[in-house]
N, C-alpha and C. Protein backbone atom coordinates (compact mmCIF):
# COMPACT_ATOMS: atom_id res chain seq x y z
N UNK A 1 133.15 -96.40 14.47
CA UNK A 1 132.81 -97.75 14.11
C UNK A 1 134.02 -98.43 13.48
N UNK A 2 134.78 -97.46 12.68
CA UNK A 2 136.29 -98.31 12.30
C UNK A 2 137.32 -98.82 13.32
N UNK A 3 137.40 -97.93 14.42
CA UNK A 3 137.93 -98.26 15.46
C UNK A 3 137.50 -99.79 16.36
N UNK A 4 136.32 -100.06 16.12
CA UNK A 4 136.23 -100.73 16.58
C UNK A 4 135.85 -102.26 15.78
N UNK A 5 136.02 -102.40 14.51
CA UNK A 5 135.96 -103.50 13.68
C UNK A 5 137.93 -103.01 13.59
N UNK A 6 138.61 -101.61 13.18
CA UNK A 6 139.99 -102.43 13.64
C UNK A 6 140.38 -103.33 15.09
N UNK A 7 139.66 -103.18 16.18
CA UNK A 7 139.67 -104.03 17.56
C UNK A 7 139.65 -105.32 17.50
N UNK A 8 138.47 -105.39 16.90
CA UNK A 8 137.80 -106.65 16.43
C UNK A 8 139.20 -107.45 15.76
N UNK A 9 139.55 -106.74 14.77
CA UNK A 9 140.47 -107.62 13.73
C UNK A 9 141.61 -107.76 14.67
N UNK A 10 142.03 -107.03 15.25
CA UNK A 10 143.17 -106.97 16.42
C UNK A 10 143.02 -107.86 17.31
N UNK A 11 141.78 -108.29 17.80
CA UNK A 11 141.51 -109.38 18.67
C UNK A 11 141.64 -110.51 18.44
N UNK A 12 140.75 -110.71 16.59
CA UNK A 12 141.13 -112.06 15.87
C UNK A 12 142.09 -112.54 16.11
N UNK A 13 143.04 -111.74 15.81
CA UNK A 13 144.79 -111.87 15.42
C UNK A 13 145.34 -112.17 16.34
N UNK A 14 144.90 -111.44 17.67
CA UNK A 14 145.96 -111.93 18.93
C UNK A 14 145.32 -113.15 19.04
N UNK A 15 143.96 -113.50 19.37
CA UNK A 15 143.09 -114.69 19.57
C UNK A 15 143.96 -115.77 18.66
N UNK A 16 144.26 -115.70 17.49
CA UNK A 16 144.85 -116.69 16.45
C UNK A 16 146.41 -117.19 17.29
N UNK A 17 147.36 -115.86 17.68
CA UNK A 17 148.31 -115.84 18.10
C UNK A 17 148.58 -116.76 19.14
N UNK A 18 147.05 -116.93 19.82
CA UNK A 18 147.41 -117.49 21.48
C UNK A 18 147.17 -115.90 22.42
N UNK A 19 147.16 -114.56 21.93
CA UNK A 19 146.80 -113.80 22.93
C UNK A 19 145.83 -113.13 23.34
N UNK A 20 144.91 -113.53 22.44
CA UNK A 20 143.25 -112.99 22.87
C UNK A 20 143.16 -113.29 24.30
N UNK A 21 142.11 -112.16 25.07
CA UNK A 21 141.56 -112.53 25.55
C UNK A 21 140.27 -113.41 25.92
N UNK A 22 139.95 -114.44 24.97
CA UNK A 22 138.53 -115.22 24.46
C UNK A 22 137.65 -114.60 23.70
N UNK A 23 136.64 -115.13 23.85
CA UNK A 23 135.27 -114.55 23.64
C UNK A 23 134.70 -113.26 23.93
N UNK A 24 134.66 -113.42 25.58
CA UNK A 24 133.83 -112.18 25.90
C UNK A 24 134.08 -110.51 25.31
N UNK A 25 135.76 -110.85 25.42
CA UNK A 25 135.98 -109.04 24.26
C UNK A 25 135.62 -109.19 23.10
N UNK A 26 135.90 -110.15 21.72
CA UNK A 26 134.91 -110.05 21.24
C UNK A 26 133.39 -109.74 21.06
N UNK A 27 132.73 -110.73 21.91
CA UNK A 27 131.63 -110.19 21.52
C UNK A 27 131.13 -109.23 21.86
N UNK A 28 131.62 -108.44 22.82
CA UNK A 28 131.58 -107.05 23.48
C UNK A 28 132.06 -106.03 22.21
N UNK A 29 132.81 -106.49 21.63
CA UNK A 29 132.84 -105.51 19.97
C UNK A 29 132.37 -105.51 19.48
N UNK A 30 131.54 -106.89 19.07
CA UNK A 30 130.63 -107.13 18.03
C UNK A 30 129.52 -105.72 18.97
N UNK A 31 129.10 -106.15 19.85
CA UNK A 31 127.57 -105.76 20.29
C UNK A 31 128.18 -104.26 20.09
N UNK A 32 129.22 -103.54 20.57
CA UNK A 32 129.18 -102.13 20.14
C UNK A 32 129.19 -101.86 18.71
N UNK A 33 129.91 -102.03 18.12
CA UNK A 33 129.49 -102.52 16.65
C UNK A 33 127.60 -102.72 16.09
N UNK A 34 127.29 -102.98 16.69
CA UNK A 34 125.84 -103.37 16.63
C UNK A 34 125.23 -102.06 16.83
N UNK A 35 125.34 -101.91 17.75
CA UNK A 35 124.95 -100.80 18.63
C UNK A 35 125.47 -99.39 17.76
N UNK A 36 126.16 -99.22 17.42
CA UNK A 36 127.06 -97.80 16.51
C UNK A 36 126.26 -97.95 15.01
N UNK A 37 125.87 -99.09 14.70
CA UNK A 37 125.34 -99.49 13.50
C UNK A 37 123.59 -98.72 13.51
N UNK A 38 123.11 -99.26 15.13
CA UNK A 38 121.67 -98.79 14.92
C UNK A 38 121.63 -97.39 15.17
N UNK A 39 122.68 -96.71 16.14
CA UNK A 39 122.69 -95.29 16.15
C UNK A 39 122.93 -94.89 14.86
N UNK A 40 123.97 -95.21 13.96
CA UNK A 40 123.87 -94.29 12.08
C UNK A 40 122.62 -94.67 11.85
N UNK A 41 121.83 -95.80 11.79
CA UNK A 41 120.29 -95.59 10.91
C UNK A 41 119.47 -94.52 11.69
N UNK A 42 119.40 -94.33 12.97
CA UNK A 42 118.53 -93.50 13.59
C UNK A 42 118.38 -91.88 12.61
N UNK A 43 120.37 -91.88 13.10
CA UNK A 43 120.55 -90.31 13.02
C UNK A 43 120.22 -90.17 11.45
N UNK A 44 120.34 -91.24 10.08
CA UNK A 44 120.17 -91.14 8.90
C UNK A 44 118.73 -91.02 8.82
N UNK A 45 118.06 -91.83 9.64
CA UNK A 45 116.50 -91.35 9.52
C UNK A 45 116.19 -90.14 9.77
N UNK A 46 116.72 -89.79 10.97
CA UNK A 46 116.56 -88.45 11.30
C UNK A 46 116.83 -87.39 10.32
N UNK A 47 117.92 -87.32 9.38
CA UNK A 47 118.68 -86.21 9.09
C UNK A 47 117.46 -86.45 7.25
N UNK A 48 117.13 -87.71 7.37
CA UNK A 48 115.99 -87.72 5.98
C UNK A 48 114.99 -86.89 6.63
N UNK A 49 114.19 -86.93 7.40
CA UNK A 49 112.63 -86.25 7.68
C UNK A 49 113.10 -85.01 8.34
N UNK A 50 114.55 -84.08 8.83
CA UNK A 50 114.63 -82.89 8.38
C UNK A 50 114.85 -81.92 7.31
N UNK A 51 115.20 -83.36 6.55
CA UNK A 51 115.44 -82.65 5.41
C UNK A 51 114.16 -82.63 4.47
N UNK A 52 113.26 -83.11 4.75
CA UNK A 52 111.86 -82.76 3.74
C UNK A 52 111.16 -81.90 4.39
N UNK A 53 111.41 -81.62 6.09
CA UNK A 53 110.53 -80.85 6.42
C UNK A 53 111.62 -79.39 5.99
N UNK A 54 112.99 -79.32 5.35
CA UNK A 54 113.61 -78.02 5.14
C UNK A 54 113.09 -78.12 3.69
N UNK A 55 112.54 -79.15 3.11
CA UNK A 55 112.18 -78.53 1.65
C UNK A 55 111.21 -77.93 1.61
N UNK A 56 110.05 -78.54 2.99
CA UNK A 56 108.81 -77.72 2.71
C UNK A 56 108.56 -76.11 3.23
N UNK A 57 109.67 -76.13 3.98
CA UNK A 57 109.63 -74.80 4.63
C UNK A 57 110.68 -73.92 3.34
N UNK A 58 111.30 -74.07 2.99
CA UNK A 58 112.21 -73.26 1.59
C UNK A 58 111.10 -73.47 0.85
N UNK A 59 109.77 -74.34 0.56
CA UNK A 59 108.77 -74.43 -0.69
C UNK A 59 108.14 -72.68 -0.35
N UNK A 60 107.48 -73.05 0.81
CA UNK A 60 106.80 -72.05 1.81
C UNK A 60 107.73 -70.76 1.73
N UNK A 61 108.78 -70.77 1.94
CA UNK A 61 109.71 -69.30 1.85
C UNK A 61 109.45 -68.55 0.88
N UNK A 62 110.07 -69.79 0.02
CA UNK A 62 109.67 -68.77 -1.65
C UNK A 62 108.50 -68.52 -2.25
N UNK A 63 107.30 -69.26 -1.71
CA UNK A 63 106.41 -68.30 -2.46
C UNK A 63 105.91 -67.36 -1.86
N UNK A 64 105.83 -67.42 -0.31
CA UNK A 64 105.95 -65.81 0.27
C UNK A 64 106.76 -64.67 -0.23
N UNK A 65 107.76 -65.32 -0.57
CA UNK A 65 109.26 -64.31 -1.31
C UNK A 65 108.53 -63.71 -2.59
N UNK A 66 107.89 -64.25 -3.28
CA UNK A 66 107.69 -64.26 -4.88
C UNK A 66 106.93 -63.60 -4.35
N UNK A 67 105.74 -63.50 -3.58
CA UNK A 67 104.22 -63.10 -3.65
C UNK A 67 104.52 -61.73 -2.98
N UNK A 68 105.32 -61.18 -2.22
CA UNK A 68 105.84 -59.95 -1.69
C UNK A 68 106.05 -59.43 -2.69
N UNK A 69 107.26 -59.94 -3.24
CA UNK A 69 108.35 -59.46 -4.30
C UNK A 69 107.28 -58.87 -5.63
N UNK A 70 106.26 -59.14 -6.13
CA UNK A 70 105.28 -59.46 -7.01
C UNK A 70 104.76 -58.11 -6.76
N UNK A 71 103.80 -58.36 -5.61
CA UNK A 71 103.22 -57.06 -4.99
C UNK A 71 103.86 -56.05 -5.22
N UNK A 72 105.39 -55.92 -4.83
CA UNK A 72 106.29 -54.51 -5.01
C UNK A 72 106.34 -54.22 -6.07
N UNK A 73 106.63 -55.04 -7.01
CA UNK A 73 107.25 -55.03 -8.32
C UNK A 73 105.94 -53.75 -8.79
N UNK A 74 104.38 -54.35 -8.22
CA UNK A 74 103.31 -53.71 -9.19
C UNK A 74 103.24 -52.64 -8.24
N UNK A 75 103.33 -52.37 -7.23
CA UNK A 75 103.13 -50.86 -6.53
C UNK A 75 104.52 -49.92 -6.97
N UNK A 76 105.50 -50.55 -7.00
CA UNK A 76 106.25 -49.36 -7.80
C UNK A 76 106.12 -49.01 -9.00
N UNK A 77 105.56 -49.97 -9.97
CA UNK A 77 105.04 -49.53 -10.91
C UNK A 77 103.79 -48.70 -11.59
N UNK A 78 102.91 -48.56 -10.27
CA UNK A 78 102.15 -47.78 -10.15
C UNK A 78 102.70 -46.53 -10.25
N UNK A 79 103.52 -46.72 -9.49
CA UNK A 79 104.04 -45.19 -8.41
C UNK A 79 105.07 -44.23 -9.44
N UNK A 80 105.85 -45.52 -10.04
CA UNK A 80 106.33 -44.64 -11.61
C UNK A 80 105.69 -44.50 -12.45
N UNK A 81 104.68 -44.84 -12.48
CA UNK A 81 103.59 -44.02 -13.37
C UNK A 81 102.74 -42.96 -13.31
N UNK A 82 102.96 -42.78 -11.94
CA UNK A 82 101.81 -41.70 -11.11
C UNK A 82 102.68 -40.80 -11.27
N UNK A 83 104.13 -40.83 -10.98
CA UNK A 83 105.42 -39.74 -11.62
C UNK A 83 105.63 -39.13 -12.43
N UNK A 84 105.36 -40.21 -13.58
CA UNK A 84 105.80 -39.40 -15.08
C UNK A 84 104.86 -39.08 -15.29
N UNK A 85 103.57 -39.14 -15.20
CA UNK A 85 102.02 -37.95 -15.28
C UNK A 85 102.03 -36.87 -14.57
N UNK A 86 102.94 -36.95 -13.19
CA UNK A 86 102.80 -35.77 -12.50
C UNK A 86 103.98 -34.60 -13.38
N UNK A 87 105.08 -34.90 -13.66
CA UNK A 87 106.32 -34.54 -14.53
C UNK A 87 105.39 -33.87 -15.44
N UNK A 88 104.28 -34.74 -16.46
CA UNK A 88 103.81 -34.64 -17.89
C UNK A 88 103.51 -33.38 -17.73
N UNK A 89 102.68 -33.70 -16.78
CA UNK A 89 101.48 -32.13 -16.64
C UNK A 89 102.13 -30.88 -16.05
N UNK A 90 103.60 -31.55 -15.60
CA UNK A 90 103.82 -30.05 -14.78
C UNK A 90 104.03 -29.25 -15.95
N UNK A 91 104.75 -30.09 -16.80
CA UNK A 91 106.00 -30.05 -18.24
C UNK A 91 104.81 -29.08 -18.86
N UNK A 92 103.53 -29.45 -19.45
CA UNK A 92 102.26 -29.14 -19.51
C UNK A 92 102.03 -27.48 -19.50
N UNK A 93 101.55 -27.55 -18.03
CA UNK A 93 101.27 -26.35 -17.05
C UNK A 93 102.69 -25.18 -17.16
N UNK A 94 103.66 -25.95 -17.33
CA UNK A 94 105.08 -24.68 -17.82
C UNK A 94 104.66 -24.23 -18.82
N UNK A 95 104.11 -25.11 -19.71
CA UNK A 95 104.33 -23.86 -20.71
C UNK A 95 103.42 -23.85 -21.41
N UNK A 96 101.97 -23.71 -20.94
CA UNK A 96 100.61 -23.13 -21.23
C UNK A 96 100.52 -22.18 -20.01
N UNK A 97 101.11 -22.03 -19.54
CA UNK A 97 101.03 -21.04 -17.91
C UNK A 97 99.91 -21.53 -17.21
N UNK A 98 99.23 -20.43 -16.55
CA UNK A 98 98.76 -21.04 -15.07
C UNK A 98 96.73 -20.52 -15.88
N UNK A 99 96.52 -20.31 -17.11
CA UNK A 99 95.34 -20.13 -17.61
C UNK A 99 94.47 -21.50 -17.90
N UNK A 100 92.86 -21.09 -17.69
CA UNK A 100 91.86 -21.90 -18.31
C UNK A 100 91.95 -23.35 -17.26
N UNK A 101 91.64 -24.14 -18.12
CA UNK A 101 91.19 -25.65 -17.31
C UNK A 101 92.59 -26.30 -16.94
N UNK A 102 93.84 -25.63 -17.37
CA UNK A 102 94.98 -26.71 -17.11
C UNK A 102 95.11 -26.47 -14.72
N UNK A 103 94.26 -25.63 -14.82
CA UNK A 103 94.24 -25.06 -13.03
C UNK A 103 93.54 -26.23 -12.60
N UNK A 104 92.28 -26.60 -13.14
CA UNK A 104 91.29 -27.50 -12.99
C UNK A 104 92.06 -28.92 -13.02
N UNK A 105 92.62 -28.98 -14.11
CA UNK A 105 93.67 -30.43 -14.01
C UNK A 105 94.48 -30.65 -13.05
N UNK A 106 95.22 -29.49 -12.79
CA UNK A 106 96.32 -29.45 -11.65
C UNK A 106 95.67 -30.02 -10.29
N UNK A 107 94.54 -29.46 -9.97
CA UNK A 107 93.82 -29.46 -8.86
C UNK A 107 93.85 -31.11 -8.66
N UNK A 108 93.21 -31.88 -9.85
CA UNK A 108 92.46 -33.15 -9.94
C UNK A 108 93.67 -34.19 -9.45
N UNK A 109 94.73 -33.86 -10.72
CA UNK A 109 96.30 -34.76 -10.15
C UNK A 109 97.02 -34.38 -8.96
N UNK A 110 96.87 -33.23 -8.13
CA UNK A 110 96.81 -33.26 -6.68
C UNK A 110 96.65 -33.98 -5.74
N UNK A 111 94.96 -34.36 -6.33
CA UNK A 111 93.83 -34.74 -5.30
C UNK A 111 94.38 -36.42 -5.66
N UNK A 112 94.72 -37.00 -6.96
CA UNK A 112 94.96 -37.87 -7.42
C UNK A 112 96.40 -39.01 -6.91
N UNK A 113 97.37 -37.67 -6.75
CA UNK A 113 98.57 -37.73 -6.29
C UNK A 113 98.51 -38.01 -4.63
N UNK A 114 97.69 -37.41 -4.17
CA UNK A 114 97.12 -37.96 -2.50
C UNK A 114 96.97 -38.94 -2.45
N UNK A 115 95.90 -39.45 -2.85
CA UNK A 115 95.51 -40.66 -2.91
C UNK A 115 96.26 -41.98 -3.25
N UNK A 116 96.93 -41.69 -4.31
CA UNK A 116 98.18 -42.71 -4.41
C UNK A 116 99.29 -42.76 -3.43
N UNK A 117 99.49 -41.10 -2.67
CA UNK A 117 100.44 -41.16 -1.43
C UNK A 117 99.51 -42.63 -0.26
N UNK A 118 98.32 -42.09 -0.15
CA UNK A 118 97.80 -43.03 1.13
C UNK A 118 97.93 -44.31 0.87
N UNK A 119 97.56 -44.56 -0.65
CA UNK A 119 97.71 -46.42 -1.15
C UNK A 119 99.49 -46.57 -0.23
N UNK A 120 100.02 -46.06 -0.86
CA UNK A 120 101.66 -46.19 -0.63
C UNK A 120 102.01 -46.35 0.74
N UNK A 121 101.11 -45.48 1.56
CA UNK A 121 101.45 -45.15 3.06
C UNK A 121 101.65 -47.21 3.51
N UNK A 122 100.71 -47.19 3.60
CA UNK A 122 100.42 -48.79 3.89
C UNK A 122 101.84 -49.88 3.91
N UNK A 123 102.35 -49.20 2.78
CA UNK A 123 103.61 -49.97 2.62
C UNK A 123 104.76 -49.43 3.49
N UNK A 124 105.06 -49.55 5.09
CA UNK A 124 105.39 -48.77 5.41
C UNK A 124 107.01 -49.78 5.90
N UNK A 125 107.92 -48.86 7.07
CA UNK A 125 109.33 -49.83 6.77
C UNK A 125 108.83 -50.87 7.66
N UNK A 126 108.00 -51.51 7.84
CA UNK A 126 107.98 -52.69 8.48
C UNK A 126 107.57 -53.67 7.37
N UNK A 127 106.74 -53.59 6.62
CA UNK A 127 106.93 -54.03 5.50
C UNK A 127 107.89 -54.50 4.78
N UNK A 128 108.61 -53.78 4.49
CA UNK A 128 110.38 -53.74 4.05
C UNK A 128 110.86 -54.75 4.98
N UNK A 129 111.02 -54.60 6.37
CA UNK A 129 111.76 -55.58 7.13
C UNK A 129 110.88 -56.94 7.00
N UNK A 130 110.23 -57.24 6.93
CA UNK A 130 109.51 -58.50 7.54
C UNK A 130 109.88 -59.08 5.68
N UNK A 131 110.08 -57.91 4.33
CA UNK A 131 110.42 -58.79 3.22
C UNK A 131 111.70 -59.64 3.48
N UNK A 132 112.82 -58.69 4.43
CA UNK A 132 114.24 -58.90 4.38
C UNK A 132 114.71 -59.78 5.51
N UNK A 133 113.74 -60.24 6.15
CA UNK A 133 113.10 -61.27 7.23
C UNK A 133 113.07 -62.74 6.14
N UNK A 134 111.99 -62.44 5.74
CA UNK A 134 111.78 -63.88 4.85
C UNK A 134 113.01 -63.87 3.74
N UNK A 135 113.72 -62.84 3.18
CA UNK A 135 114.81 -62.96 2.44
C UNK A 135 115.75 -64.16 3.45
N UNK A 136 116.04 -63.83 4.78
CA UNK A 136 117.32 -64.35 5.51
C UNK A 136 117.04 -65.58 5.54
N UNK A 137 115.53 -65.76 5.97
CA UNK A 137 114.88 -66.97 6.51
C UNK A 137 115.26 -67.81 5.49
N UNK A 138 114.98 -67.31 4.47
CA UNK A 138 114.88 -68.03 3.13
C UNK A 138 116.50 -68.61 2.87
N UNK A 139 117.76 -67.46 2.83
CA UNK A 139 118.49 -68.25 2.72
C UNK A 139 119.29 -69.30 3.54
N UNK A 140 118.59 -69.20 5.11
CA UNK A 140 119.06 -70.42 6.08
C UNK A 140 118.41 -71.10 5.88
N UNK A 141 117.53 -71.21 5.44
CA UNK A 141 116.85 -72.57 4.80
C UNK A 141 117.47 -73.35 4.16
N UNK A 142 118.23 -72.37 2.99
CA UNK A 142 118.71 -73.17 1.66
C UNK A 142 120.06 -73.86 2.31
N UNK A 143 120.75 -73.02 3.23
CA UNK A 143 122.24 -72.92 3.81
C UNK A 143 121.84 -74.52 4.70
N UNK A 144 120.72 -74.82 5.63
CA UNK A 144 121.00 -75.77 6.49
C UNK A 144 120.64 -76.90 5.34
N UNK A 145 119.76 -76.96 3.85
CA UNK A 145 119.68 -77.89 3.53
C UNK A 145 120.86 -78.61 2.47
N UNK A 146 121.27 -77.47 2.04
CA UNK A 146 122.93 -78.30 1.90
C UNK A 146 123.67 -78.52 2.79
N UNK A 147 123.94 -78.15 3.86
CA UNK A 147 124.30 -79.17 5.05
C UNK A 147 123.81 -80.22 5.26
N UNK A 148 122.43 -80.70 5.11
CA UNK A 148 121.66 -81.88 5.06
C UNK A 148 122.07 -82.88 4.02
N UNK A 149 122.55 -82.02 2.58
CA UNK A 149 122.48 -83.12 1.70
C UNK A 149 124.18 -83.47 1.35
C-alpha cells in the first residue's frame, strides 16, 4: 500500500511538472489503494475471530490439562500411600517374624495391594500419551496465539 500512495505522490509531481499521464493513472491508484485498504480490514477481521476462537480452544486445553493433571496428582498419591503401608508392615512382619495374626494381615494387604494394582491398571500408557497430546496441543495453541497478537 506504500508503494502505491508513493506512485500516487510520484504521479502528482510529474502531473504538476507537465508529465503525468492525466487522470486515468491516478485514479487507477487511488482504486488500488482502495482496494489494498478493504483487503487489510478483511484479513484484520479475520485474524480478530481467530484469535478468540484460539482463546477458547487454549480456555478448553487447560482445563482438560488441569483436570488430568489433578486426577494424577490424586492416584499417585494414593499409590504412595499404598507403598509406605506395604514397607510399614513388611518393616512390621521383619521383626515380629512370620507368628500369630501379623500372617492374617499380610494376607489382607496382599489382597489390598491387588486391588489398588487393578484401580492403577486403568491408567494405562495411552493415558500418558493422550496427557502429552493435550500438553503439545496446548502449547500450539499458546504459540499460534502470540503470533496472532
Amino acid at each position: 500500500m506504500r508503494r502505491l500512495q508513493k506512485q500516487l505522490q510520484s504521479s502528482s509531481h510529474d502531473r504538476g511538472n507537465g508529465h503525468g499521464a492525466g487522470g486515468g493513472g491516478q485514479r487507477a491508484l487511488l482504486e488500488e489503494i482502495e482496494a489494498s485498504r478493504i483487503e487489510i480490514d478483511r484479513l484484520r477481521n479475520k485474524l480478530s475471530s481467530s484469535s478468540q476462537l484460539s482463546h477458547q480452544d487454549l480456555n478448553q486445553y487447560e482445563l482438560n490439562q488441569n483436570k488430568l493433571n489433578n486426577e494424577m496428582k490424586s492416584l499417585q498419591m494414593e499409590y504412595e500411600g499404598a507403598k509406605r503401608e506395604i514397607m510399614r508392615l513388611q518393616d512390621r512382619l521383619s521383626r515380629n517374624g512370620n507368628g500369630g495374626g501379623i500372617g492374617r494381615e499380610v494376607i489382607e494387604l496382599k489382597e489390598e495391594n491387588a486391588k489398588l494394582r487393578e484401580e492403577l491398571s486403568a491408567f494405562d500408557m495411552d493415558f500418558f500419551e493422550e496427557i502429552e497430546d493435550l500438553k503439545f496441543k496446548y502449547a500450539e495453541a499458546v504459540r499460534k496465539l502470540q503470533r496472532y497478537e
